[in-house]
N, C-alpha and C. Protein backbone atom coordinates (compact mmCIF):
# COMPACT_ATOMS: atom_id res chain seq x y z
N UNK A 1 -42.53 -108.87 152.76
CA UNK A 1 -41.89 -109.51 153.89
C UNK A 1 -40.86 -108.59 154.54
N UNK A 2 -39.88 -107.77 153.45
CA UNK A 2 -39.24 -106.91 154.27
C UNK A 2 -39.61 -105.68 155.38
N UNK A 3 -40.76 -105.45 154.55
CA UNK A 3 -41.56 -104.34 155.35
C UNK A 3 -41.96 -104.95 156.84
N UNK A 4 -42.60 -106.12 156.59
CA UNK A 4 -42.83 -106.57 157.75
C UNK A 4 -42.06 -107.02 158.64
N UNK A 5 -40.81 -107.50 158.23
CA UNK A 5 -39.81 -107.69 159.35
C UNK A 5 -39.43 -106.30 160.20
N UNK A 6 -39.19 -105.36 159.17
CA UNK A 6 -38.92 -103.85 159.95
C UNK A 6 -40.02 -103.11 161.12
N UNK A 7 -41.36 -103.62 160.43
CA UNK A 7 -41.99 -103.43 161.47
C UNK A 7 -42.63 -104.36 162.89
N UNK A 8 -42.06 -105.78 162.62
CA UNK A 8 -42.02 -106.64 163.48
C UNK A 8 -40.76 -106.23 164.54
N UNK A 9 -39.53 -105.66 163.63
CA UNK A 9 -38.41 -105.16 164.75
C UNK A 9 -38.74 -104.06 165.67
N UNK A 10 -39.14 -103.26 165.01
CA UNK A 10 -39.55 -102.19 165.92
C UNK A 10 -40.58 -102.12 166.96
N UNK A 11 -41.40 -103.20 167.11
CA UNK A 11 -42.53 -103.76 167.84
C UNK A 11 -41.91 -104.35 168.92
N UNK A 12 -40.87 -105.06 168.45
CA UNK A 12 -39.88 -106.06 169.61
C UNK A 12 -38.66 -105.29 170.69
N UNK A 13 -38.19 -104.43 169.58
CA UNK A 13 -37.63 -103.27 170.21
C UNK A 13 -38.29 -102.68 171.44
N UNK A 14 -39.36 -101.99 171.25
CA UNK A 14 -39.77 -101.35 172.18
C UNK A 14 -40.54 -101.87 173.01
N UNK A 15 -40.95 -103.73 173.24
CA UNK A 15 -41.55 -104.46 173.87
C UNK A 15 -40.79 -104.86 174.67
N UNK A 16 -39.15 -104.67 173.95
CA UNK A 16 -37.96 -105.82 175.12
C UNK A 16 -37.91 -104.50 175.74
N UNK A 17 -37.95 -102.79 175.37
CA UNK A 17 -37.39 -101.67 176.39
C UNK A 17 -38.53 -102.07 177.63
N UNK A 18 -39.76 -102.08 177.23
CA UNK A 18 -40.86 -101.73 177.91
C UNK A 18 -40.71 -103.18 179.12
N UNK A 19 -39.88 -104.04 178.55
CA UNK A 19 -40.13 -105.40 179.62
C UNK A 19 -39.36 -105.29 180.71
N UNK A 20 -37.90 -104.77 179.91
CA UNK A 20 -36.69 -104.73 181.07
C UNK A 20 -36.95 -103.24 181.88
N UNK A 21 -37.58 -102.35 182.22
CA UNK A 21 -38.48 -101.00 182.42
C UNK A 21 -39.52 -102.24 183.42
N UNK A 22 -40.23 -103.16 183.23
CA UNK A 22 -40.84 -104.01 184.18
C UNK A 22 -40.06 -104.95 185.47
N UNK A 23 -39.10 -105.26 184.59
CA UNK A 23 -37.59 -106.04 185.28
C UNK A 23 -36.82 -105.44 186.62
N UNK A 24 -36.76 -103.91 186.01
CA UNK A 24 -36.09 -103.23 187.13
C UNK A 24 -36.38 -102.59 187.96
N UNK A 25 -38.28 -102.23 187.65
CA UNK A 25 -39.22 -102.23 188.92
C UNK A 25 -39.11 -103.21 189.83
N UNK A 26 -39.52 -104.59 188.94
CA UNK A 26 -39.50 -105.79 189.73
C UNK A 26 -38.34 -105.71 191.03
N UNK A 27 -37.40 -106.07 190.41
CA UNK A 27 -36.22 -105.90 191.33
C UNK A 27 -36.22 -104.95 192.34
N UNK A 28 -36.49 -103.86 191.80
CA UNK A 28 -36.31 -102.94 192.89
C UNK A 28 -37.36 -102.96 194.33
N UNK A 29 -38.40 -103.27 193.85
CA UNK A 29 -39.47 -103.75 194.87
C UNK A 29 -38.88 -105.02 195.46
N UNK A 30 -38.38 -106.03 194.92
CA UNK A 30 -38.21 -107.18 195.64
C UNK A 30 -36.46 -107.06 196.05
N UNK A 31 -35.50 -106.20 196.14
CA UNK A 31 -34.60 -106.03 196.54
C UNK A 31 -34.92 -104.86 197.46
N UNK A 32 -35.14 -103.59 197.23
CA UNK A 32 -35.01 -102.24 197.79
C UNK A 32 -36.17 -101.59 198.88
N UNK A 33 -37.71 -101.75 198.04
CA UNK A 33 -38.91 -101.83 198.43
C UNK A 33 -39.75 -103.01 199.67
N UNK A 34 -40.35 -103.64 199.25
CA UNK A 34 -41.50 -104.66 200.25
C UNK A 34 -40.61 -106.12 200.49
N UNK A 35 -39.73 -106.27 199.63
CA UNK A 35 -39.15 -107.49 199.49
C UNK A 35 -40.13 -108.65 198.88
N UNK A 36 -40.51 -108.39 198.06
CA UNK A 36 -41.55 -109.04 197.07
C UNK A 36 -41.25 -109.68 195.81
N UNK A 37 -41.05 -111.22 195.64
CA UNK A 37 -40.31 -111.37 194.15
C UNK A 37 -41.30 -111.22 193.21
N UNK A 38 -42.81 -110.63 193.31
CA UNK A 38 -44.09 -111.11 192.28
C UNK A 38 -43.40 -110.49 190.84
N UNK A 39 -42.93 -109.26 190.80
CA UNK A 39 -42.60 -108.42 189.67
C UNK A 39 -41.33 -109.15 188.74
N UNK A 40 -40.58 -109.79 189.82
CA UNK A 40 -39.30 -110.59 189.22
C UNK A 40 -39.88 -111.67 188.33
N UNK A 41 -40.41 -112.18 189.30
CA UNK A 41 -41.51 -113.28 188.93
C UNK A 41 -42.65 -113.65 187.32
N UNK A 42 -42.59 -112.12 187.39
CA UNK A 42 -43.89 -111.87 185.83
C UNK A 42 -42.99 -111.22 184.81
N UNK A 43 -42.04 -110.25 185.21
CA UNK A 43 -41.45 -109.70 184.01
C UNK A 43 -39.98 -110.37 183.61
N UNK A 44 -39.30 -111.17 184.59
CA UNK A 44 -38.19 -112.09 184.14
C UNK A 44 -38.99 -113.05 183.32
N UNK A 45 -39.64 -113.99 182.79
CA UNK A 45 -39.87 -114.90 182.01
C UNK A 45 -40.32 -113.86 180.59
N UNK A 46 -41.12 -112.93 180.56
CA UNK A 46 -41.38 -111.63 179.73
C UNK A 46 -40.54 -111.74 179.35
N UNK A 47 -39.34 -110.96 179.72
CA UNK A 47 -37.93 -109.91 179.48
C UNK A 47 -37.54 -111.12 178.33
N UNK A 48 -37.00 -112.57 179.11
CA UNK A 48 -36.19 -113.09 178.75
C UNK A 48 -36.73 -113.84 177.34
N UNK A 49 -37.90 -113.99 176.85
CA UNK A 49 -38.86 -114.69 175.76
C UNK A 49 -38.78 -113.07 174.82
N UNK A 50 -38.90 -112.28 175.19
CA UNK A 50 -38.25 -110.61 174.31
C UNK A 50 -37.41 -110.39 174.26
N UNK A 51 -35.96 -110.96 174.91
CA UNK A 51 -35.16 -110.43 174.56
C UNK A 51 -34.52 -111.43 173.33
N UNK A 52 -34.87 -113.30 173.70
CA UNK A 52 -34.55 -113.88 172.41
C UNK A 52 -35.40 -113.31 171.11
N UNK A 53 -36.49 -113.00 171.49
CA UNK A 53 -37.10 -112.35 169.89
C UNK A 53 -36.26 -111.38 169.14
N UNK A 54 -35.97 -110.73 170.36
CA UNK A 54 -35.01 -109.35 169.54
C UNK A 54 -33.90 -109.69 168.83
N UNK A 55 -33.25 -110.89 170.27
CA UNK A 55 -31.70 -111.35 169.03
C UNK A 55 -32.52 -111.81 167.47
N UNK A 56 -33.06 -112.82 167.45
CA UNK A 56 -33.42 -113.14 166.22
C UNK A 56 -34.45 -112.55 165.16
N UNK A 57 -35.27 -111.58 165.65
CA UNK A 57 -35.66 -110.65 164.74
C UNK A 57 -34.43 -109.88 164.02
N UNK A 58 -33.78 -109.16 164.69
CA UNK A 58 -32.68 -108.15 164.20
C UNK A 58 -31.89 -109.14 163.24
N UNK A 59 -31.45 -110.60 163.39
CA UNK A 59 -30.71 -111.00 162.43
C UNK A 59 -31.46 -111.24 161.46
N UNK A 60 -32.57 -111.57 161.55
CA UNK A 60 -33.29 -111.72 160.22
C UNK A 60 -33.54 -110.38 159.72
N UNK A 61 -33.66 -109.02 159.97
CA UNK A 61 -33.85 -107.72 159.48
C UNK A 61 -32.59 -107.74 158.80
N UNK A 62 -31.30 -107.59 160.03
CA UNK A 62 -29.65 -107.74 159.39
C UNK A 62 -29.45 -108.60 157.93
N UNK A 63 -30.01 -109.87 158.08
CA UNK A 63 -29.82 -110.43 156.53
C UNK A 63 -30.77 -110.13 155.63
N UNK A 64 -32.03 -109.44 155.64
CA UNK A 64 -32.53 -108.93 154.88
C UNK A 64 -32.27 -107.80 154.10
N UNK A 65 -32.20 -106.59 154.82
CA UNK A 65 -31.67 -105.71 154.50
C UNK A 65 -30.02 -105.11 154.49
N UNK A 66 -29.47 -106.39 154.46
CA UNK A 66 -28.04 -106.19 154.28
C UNK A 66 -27.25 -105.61 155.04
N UNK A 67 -27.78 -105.21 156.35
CA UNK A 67 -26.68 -105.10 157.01
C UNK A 67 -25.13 -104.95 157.24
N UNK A 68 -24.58 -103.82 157.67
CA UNK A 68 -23.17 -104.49 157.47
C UNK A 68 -22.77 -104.99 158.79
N UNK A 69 -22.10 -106.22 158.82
CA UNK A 69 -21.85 -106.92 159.79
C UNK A 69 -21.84 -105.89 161.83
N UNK A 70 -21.27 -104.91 161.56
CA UNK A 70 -21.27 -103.99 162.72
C UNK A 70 -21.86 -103.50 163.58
N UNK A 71 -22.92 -103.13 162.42
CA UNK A 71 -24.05 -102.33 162.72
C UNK A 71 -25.42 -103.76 163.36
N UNK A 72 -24.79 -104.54 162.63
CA UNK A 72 -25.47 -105.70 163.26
C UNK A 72 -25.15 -106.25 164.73
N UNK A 73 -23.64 -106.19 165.22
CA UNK A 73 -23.64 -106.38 166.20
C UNK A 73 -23.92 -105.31 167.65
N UNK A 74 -23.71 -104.18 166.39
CA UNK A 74 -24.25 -102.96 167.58
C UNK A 74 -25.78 -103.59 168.06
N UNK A 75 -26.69 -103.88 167.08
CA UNK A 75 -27.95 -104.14 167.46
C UNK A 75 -28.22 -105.17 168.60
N UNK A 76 -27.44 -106.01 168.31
CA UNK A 76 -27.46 -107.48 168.89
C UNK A 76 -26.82 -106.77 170.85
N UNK A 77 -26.05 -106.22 170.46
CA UNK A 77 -24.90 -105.66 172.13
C UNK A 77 -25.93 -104.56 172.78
N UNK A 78 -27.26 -104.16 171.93
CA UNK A 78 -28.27 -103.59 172.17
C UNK A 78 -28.98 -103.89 173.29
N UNK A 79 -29.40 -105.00 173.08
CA UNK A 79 -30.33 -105.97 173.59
C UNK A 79 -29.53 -105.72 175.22
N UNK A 80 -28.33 -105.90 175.68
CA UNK A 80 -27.44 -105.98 176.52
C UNK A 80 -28.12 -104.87 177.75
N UNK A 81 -27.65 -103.94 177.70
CA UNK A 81 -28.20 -102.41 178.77
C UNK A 81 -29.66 -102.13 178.93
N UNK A 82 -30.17 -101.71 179.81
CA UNK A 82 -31.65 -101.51 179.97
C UNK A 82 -31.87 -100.54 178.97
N UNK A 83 -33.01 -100.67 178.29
CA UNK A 83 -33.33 -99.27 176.98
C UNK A 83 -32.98 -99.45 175.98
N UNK A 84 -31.50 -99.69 175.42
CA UNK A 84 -30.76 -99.05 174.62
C UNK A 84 -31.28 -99.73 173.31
N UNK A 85 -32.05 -100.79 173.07
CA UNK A 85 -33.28 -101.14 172.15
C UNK A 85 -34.08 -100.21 171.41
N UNK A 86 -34.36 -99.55 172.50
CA UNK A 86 -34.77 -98.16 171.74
C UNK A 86 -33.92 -97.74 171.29
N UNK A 87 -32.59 -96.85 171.86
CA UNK A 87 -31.63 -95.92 171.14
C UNK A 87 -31.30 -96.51 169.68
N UNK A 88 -31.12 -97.36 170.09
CA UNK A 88 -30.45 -98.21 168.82
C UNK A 88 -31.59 -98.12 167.98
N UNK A 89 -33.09 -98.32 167.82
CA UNK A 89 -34.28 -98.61 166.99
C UNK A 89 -33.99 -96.77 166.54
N UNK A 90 -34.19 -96.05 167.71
CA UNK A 90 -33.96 -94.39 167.10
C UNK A 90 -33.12 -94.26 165.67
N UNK A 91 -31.79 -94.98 166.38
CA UNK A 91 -30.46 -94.46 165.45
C UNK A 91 -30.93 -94.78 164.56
N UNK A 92 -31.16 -96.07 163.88
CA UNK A 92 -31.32 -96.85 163.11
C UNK A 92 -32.03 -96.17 162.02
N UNK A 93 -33.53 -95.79 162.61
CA UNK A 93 -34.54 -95.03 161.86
C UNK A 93 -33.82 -93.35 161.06
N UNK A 94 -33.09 -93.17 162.36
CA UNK A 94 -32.76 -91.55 161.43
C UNK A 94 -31.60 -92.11 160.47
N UNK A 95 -30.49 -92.88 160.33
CA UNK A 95 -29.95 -93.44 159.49
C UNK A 95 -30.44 -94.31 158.06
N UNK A 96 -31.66 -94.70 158.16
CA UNK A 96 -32.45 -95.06 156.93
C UNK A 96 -32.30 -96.66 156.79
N UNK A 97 -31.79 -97.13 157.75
CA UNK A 97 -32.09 -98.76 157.98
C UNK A 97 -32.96 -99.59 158.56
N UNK A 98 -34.49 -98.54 159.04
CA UNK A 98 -35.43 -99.01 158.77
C UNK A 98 -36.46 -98.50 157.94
N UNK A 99 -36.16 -98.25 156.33
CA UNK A 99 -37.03 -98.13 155.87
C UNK A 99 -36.94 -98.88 154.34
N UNK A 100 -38.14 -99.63 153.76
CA UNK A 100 -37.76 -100.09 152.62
C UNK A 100 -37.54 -99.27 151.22
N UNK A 101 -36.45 -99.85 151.03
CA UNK A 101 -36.19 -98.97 149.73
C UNK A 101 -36.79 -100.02 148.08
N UNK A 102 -37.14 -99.35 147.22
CA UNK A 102 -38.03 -99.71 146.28
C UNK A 102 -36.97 -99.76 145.17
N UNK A 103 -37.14 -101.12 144.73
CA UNK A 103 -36.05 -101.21 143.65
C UNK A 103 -36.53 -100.18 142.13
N UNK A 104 -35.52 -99.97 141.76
CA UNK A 104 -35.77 -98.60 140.37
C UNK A 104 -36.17 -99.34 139.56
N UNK A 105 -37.01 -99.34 138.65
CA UNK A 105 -37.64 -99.63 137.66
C UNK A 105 -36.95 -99.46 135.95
N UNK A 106 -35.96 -100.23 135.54
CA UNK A 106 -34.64 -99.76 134.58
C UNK A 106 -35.75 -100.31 133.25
C-alpha cells in the first residue's frame, strides 16, 4: 500500500502540473487570444477535481510515510503556484521521501 500511495502521488503530481499548464492556456486564449472560454471551460473542472486529489493524496503519503509536519505543508502550499507539484515531487524524490524503505530483518 505504501508503494502504491507513492506512486499514486507522483501520478497526481504531474496530472495537477499538466492540468494547471491546460488552465493557463485556457485563460490565456479566453482573456488575451480569441476570447473563447472553451479551454476555461474543460480544464477548470480538471484542475480543480486534481488539485483536491493532490491535497489528499499527499496527506495520506504524509501519514504514511511519516512525514514531518513541514515538509508536509510545503507539499500541500505546492499545490498553490502553477508547476511547483512537480518541483516539489523532484525535491522530494532526490531527498528519499519517495521511496519505500524495507524494514531490517533483526
Amino acid at each position: 500500500m505504501r508503494r502504491a500511495a507513492l506512486t499514486l502521488f507522483t501520478i497526481v503530481a504531474i496530472a495537477e502540473a499538466c492540468s494547471w499548464t491546460g488552465l493557463l492556456i485556457g485563460m490565456f486564449f479566453k482573456y488575451v487570444a480569441v476570447h473563447d472560454e472553451i479551454g476555461v471551460k474543460i480544464f477548470g473542472p480538471v484542475h480543480g477535481a486534481l488539485f483536491v486529489t493532490y491535497v489528499l493524496v499527499t496527506l495520506v503519503v504524509a501519514v504514511l510515510h511519516r512525514w514531518h509536519p513541514l515538509t508536509a505543508m510545503i507539499a500541500l502550499a505546492c499545490a498553490i503556484p502553477p508547476l511547483f507539484t512537480l518541483v516539489f515531487e523532484r525535491w522530494a524524490r532526490r531527498r528519499g521521501l519517495l521511496t519505500v524503505r524495507e524494514k531490517a530483518l533483526v
